[in-house]
PDB file of N, CA and C in Angstrom:
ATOM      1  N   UNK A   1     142.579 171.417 112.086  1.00  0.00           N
ATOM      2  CA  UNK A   1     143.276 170.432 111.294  1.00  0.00           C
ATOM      3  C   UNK A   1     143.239 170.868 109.831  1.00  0.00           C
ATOM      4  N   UNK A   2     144.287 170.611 108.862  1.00  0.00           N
ATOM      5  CA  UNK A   2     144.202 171.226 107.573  1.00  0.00           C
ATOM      6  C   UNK A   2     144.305 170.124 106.661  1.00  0.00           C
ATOM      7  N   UNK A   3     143.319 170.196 105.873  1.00  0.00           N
ATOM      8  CA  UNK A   3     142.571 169.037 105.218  1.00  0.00           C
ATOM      9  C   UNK A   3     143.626 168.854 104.301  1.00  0.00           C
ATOM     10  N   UNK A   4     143.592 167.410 104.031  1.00  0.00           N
ATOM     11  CA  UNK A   4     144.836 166.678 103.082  1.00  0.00           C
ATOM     12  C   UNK A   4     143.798 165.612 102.245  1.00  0.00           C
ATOM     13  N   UNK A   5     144.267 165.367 101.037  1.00  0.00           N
ATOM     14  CA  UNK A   5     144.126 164.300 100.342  1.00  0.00           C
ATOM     15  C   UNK A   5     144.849 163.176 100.240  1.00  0.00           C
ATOM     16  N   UNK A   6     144.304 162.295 101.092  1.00  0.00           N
ATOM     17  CA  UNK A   6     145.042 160.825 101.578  1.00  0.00           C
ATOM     18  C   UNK A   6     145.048 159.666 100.186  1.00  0.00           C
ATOM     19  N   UNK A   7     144.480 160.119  98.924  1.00  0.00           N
ATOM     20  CA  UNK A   7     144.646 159.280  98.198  1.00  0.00           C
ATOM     21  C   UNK A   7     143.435 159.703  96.655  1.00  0.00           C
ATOM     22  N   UNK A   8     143.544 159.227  95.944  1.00  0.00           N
ATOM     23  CA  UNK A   8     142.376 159.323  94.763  1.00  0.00           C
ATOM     24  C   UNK A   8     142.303 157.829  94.059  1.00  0.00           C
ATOM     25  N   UNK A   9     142.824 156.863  94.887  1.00  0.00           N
ATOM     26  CA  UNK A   9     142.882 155.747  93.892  1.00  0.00           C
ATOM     27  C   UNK A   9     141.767 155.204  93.199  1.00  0.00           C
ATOM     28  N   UNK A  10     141.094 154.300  92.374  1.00  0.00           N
ATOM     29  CA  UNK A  10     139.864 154.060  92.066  1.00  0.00           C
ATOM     30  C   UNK A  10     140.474 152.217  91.968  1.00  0.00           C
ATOM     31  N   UNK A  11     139.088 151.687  92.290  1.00  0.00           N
ATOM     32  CA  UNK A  11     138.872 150.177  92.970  1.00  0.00           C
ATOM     33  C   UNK A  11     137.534 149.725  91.893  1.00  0.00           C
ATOM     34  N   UNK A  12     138.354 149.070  90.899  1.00  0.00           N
ATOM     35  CA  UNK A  12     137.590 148.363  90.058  1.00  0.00           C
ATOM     36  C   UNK A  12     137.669 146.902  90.161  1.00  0.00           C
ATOM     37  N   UNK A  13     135.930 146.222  89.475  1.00  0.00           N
ATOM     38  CA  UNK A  13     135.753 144.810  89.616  1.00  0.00           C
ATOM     39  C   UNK A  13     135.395 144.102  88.414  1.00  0.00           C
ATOM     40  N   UNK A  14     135.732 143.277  88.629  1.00  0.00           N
ATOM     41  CA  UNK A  14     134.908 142.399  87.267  1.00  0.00           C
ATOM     42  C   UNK A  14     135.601 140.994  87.219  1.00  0.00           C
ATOM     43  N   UNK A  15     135.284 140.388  85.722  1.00  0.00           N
ATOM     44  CA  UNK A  15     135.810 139.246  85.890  1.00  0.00           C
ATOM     45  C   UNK A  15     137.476 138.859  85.011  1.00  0.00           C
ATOM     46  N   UNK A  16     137.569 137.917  85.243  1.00  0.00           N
ATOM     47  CA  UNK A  16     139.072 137.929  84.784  1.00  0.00           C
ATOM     48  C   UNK A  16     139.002 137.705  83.153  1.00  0.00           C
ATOM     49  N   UNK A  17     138.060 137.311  82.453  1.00  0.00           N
ATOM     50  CA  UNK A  17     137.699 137.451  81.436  1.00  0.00           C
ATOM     51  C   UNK A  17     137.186 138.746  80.474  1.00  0.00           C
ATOM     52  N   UNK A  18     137.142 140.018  81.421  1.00  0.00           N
ATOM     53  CA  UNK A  18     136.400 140.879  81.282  1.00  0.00           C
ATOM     54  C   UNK A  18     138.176 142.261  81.060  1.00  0.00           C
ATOM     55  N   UNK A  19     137.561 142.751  80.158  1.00  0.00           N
ATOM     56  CA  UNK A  19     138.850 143.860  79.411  1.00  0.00           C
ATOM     57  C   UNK A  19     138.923 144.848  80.543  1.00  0.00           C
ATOM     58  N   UNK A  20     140.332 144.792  81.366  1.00  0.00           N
ATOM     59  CA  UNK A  20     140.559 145.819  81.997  1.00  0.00           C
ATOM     60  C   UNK A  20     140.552 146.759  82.063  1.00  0.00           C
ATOM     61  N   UNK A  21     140.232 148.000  82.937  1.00  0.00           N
ATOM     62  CA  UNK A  21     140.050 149.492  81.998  1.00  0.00           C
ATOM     63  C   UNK A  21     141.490 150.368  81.729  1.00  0.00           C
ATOM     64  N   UNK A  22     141.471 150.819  80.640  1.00  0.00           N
ATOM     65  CA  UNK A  22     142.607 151.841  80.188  1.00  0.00           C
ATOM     66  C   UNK A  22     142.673 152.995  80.055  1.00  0.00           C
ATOM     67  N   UNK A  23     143.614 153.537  80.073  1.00  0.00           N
ATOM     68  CA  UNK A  23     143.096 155.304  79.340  1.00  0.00           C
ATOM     69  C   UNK A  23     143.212 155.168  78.123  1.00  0.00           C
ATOM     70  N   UNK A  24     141.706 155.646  77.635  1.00  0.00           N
ATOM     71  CA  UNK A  24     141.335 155.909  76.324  1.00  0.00           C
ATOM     72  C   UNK A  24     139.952 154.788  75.573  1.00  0.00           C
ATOM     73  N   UNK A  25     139.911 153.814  76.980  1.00  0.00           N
ATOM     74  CA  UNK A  25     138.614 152.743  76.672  1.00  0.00           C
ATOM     75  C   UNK A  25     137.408 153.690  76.592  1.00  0.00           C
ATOM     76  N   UNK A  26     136.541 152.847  75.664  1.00  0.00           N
ATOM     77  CA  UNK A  26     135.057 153.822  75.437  1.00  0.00           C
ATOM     78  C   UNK A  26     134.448 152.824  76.318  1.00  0.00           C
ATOM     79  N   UNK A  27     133.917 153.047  77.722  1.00  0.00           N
ATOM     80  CA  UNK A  27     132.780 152.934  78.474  1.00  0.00           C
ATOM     81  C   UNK A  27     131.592 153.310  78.984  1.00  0.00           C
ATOM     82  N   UNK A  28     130.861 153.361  78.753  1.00  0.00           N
ATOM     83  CA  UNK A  28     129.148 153.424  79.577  1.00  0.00           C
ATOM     84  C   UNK A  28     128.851 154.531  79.179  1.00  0.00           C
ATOM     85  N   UNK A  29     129.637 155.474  77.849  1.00  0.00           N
ATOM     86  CA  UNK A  29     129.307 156.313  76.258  1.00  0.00           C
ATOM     87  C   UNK A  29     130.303 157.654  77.156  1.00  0.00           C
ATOM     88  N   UNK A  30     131.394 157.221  77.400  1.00  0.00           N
ATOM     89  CA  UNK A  30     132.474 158.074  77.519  1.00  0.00           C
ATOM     90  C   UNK A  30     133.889 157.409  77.774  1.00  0.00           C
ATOM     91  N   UNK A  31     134.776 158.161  77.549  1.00  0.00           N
ATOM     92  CA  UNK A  31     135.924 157.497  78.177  1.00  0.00           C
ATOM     93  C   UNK A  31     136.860 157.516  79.078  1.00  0.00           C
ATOM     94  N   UNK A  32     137.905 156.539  79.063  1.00  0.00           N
ATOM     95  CA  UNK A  32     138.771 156.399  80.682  1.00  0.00           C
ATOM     96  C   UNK A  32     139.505 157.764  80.072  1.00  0.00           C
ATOM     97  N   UNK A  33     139.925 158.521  80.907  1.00  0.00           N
ATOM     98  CA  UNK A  33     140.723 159.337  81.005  1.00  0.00           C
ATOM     99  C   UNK A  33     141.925 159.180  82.291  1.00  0.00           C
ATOM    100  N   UNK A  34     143.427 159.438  82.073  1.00  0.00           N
ATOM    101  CA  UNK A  34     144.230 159.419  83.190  1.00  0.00           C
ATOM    102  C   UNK A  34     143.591 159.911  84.231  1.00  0.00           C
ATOM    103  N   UNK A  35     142.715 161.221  84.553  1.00  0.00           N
ATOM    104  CA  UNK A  35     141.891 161.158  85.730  1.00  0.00           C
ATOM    105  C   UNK A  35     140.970 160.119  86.436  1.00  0.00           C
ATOM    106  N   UNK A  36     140.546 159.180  85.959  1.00  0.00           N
ATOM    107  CA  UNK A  36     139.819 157.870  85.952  1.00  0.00           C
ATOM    108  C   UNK A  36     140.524 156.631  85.877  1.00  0.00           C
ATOM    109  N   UNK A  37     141.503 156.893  85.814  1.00  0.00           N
ATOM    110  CA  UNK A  37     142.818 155.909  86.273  1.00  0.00           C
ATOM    111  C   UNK A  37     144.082 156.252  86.863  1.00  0.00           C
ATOM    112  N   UNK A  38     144.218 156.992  88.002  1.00  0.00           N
ATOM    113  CA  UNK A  38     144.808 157.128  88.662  1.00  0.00           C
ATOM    114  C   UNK A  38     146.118 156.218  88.728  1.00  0.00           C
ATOM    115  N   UNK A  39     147.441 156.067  88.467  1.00  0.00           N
ATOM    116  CA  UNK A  39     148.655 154.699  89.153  1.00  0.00           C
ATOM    117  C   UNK A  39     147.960 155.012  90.762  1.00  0.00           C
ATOM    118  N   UNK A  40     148.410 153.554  90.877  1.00  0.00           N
ATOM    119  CA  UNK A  40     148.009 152.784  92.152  1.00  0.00           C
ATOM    120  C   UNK A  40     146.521 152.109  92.267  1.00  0.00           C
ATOM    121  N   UNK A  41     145.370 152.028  91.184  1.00  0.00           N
ATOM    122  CA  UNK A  41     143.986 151.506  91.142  1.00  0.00           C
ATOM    123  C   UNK A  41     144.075 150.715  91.225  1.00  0.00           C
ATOM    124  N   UNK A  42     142.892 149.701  91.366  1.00  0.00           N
ATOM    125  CA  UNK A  42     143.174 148.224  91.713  1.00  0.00           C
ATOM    126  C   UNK A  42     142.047 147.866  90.850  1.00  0.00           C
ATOM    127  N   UNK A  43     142.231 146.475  90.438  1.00  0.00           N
ATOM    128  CA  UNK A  43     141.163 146.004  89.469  1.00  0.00           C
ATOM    129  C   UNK A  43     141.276 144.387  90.166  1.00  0.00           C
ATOM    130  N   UNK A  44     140.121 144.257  90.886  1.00  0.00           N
ATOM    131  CA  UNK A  44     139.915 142.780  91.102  1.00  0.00           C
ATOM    132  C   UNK A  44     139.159 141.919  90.296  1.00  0.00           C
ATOM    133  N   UNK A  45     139.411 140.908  89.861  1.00  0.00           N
ATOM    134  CA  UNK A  45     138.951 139.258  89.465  1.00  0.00           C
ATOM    135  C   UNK A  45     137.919 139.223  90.260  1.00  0.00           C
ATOM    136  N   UNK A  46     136.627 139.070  90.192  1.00  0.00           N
ATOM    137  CA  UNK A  46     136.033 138.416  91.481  1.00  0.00           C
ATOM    138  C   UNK A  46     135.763 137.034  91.144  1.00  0.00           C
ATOM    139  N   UNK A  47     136.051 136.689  89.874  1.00  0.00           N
ATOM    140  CA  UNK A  47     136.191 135.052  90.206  1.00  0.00           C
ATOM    141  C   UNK A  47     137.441 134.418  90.443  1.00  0.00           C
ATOM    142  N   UNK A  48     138.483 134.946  90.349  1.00  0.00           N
ATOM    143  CA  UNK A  48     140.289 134.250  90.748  1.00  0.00           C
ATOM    144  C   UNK A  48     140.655 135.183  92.144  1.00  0.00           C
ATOM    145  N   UNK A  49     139.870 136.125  92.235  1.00  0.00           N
ATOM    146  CA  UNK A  49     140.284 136.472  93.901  1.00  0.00           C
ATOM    147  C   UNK A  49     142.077 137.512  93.667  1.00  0.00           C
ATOM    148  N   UNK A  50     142.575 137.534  92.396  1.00  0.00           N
ATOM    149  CA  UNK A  50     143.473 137.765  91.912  1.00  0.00           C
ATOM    150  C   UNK A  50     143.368 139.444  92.170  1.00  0.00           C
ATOM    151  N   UNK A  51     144.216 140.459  92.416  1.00  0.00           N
ATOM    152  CA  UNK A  51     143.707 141.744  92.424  1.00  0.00           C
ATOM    153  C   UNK A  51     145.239 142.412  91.791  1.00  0.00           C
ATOM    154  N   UNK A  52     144.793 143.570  90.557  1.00  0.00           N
ATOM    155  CA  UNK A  52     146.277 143.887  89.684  1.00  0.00           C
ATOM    156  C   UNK A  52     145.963 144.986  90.313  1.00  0.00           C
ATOM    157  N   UNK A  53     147.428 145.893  89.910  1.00  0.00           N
ATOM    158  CA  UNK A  53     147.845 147.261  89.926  1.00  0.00           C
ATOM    159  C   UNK A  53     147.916 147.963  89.267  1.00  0.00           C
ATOM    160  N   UNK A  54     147.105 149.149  89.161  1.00  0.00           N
ATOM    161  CA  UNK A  54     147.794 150.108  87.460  1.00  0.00           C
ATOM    162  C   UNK A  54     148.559 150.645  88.184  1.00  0.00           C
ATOM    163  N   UNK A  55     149.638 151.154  87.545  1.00  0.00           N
ATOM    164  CA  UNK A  55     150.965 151.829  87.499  1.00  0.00           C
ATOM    165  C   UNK A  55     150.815 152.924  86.453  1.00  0.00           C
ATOM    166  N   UNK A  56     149.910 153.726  85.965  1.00  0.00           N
ATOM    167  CA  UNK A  56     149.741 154.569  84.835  1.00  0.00           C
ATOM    168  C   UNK A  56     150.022 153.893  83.353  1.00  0.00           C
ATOM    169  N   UNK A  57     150.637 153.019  83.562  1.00  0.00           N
ATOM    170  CA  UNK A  57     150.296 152.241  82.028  1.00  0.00           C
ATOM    171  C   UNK A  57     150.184 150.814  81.867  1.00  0.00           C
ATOM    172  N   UNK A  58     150.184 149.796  83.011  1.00  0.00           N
ATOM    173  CA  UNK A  58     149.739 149.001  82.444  1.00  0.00           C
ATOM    174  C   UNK A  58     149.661 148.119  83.831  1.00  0.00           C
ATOM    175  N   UNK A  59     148.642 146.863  83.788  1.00  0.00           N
ATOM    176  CA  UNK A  59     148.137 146.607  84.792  1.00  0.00           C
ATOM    177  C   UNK A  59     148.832 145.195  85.329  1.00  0.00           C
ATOM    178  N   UNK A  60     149.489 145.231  86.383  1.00  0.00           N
ATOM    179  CA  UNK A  60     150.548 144.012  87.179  1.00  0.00           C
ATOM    180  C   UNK A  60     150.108 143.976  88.167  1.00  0.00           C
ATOM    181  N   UNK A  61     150.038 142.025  88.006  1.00  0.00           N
ATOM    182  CA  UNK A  61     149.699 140.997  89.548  1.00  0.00           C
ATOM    183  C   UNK A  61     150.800 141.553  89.788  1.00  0.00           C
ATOM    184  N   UNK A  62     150.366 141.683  91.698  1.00  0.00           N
ATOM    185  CA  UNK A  62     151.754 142.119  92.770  1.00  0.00           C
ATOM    186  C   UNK A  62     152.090 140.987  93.269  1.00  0.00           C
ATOM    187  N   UNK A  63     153.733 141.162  93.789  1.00  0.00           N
ATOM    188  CA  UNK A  63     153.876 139.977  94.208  1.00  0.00           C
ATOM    189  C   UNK A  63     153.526 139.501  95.456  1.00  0.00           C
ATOM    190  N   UNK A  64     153.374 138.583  96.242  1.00  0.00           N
ATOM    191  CA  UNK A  64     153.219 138.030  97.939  1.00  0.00           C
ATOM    192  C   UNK A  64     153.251 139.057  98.508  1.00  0.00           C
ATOM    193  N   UNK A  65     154.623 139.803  98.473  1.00  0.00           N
ATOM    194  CA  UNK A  65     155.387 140.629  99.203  1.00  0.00           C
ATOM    195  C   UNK A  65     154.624 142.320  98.906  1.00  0.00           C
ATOM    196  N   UNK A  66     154.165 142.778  97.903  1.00  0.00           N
ATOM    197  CA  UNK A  66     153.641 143.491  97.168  1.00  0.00           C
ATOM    198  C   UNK A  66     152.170 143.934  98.238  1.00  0.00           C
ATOM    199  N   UNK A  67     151.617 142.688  97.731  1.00  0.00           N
ATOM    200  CA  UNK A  67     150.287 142.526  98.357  1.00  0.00           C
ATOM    201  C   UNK A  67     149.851 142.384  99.978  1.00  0.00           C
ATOM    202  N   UNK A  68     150.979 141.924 100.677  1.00  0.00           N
ATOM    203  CA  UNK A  68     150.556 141.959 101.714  1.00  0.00           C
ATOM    204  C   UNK A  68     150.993 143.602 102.638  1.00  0.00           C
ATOM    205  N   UNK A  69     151.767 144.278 101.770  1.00  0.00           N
ATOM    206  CA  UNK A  69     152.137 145.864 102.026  1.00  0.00           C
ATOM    207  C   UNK A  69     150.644 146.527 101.414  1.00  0.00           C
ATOM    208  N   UNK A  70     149.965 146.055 100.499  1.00  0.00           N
ATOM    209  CA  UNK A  70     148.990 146.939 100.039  1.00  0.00           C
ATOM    210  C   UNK A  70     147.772 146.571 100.589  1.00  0.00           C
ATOM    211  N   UNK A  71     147.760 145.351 101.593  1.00  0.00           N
ATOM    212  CA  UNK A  71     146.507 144.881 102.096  1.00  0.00           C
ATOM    213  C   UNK A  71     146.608 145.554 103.753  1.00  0.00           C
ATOM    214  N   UNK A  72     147.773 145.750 103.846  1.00  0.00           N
ATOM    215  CA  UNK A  72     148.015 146.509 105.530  1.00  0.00           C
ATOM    216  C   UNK A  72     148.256 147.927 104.996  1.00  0.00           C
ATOM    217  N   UNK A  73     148.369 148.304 104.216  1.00  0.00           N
ATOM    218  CA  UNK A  73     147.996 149.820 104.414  1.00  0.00           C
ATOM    219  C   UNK A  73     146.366 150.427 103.929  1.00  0.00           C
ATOM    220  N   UNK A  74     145.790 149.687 103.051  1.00  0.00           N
ATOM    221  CA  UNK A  74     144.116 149.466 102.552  1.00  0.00           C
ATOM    222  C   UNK A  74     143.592 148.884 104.045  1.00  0.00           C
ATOM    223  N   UNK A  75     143.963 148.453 104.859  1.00  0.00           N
ATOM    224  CA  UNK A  75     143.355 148.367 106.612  1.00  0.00           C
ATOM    225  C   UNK A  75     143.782 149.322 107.192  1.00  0.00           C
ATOM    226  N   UNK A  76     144.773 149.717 107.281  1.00  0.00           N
ATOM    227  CA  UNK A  76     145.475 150.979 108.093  1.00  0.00           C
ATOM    228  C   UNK A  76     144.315 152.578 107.750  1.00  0.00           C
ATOM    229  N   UNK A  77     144.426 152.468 106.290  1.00  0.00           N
ATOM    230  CA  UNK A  77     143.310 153.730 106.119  1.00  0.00           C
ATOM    231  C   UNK A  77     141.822 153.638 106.804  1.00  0.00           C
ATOM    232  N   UNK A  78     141.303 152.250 106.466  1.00  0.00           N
ATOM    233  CA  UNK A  78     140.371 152.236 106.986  1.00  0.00           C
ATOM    234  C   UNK A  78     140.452 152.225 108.493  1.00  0.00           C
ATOM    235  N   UNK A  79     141.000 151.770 109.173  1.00  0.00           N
ATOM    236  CA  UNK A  79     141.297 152.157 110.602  1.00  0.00           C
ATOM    237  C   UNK A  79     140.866 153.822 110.923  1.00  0.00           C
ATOM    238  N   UNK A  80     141.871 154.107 110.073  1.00  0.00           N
ATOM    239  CA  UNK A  80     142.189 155.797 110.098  1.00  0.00           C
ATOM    240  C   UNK A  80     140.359 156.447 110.130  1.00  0.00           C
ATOM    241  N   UNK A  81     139.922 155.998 108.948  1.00  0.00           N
ATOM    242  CA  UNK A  81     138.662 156.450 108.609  1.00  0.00           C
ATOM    243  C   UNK A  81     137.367 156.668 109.691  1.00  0.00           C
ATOM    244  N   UNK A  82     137.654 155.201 110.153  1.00  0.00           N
ATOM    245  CA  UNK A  82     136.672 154.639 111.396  1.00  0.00           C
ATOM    246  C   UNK A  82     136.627 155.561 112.058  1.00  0.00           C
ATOM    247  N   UNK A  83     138.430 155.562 112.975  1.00  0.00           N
ATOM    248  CA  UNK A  83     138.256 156.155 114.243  1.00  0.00           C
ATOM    249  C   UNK A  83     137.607 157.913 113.780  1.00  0.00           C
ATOM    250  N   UNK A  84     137.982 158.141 112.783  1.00  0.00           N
ATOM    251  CA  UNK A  84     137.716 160.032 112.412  1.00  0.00           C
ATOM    252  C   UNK A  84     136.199 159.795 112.782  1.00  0.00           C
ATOM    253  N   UNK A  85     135.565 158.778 112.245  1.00  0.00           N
ATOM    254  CA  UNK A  85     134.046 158.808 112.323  1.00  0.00           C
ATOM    255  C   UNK A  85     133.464 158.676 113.560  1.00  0.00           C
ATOM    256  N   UNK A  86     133.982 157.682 114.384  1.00  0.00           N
ATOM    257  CA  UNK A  86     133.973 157.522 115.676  1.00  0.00           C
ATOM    258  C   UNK A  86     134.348 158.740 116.687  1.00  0.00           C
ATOM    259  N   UNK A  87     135.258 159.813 116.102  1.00  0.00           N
ATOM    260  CA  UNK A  87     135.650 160.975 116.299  1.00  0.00           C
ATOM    261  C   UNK A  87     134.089 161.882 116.385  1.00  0.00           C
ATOM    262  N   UNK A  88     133.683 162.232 115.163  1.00  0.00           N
ATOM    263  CA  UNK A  88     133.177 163.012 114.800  1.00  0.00           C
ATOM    264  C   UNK A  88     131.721 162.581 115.620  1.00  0.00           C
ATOM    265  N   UNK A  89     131.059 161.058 115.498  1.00  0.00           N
ATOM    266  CA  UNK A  89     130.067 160.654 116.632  1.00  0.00           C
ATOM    267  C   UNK A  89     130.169 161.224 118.048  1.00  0.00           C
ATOM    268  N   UNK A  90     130.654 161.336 118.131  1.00  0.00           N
ATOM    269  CA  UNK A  90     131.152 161.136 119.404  1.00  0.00           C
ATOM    270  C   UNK A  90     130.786 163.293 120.086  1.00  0.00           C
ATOM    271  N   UNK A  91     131.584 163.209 119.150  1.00  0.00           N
ATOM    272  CA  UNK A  91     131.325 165.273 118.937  1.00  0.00           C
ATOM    273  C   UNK A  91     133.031 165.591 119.993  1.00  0.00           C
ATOM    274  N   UNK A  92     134.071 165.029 119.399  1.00  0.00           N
ATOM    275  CA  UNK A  92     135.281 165.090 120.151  1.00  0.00           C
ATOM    276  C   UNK A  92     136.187 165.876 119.109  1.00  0.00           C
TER     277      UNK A  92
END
């Protein structure tokens, strides 16, 4: 099988009060760089349950329709993931 990269997105949390990350924020004594923000990251609310999108420049609630395409393919990978592991247990 010839190895592919299924994704690089990065899955950030915090609160909805709390400054989203950007390229070029000074954090934890370095900064975001476009490598560290990938378009397509996700930044969840964990107190509004609310989850945005970076798009490479700026960060948008998805719509209904949006979200329920990005919540069945974020299961679909993990599916994917499982069974490889379940694969690899297995010694198949």
């Amino acid at each position: 099988m010839t190895v592919r990269l299924e994704g690089s997105i990065k899955r950030w949390l915090g609160l909805s009060t709390d400054e989203k990350p950007y390229i070029g924020l000074q954090a934890d004594g370095s900064t975001i760089t476009a490598a560290d923000l990938p378009a397509g990251s996700s930044f969840m609310e964990t107190d509004t349950g609310d989850i945005y999108r970076w798009d490479a420049n700026v960060w948008t609630l998805p719509t209904l329709e949006d979200e329920t395409l990005y919540v069945l393919q974020a299961l679909l990978m993990q599916v994917t993931q499982l069974r490889e592991l379940v694969a690899l247990a297995i010694g198949a």
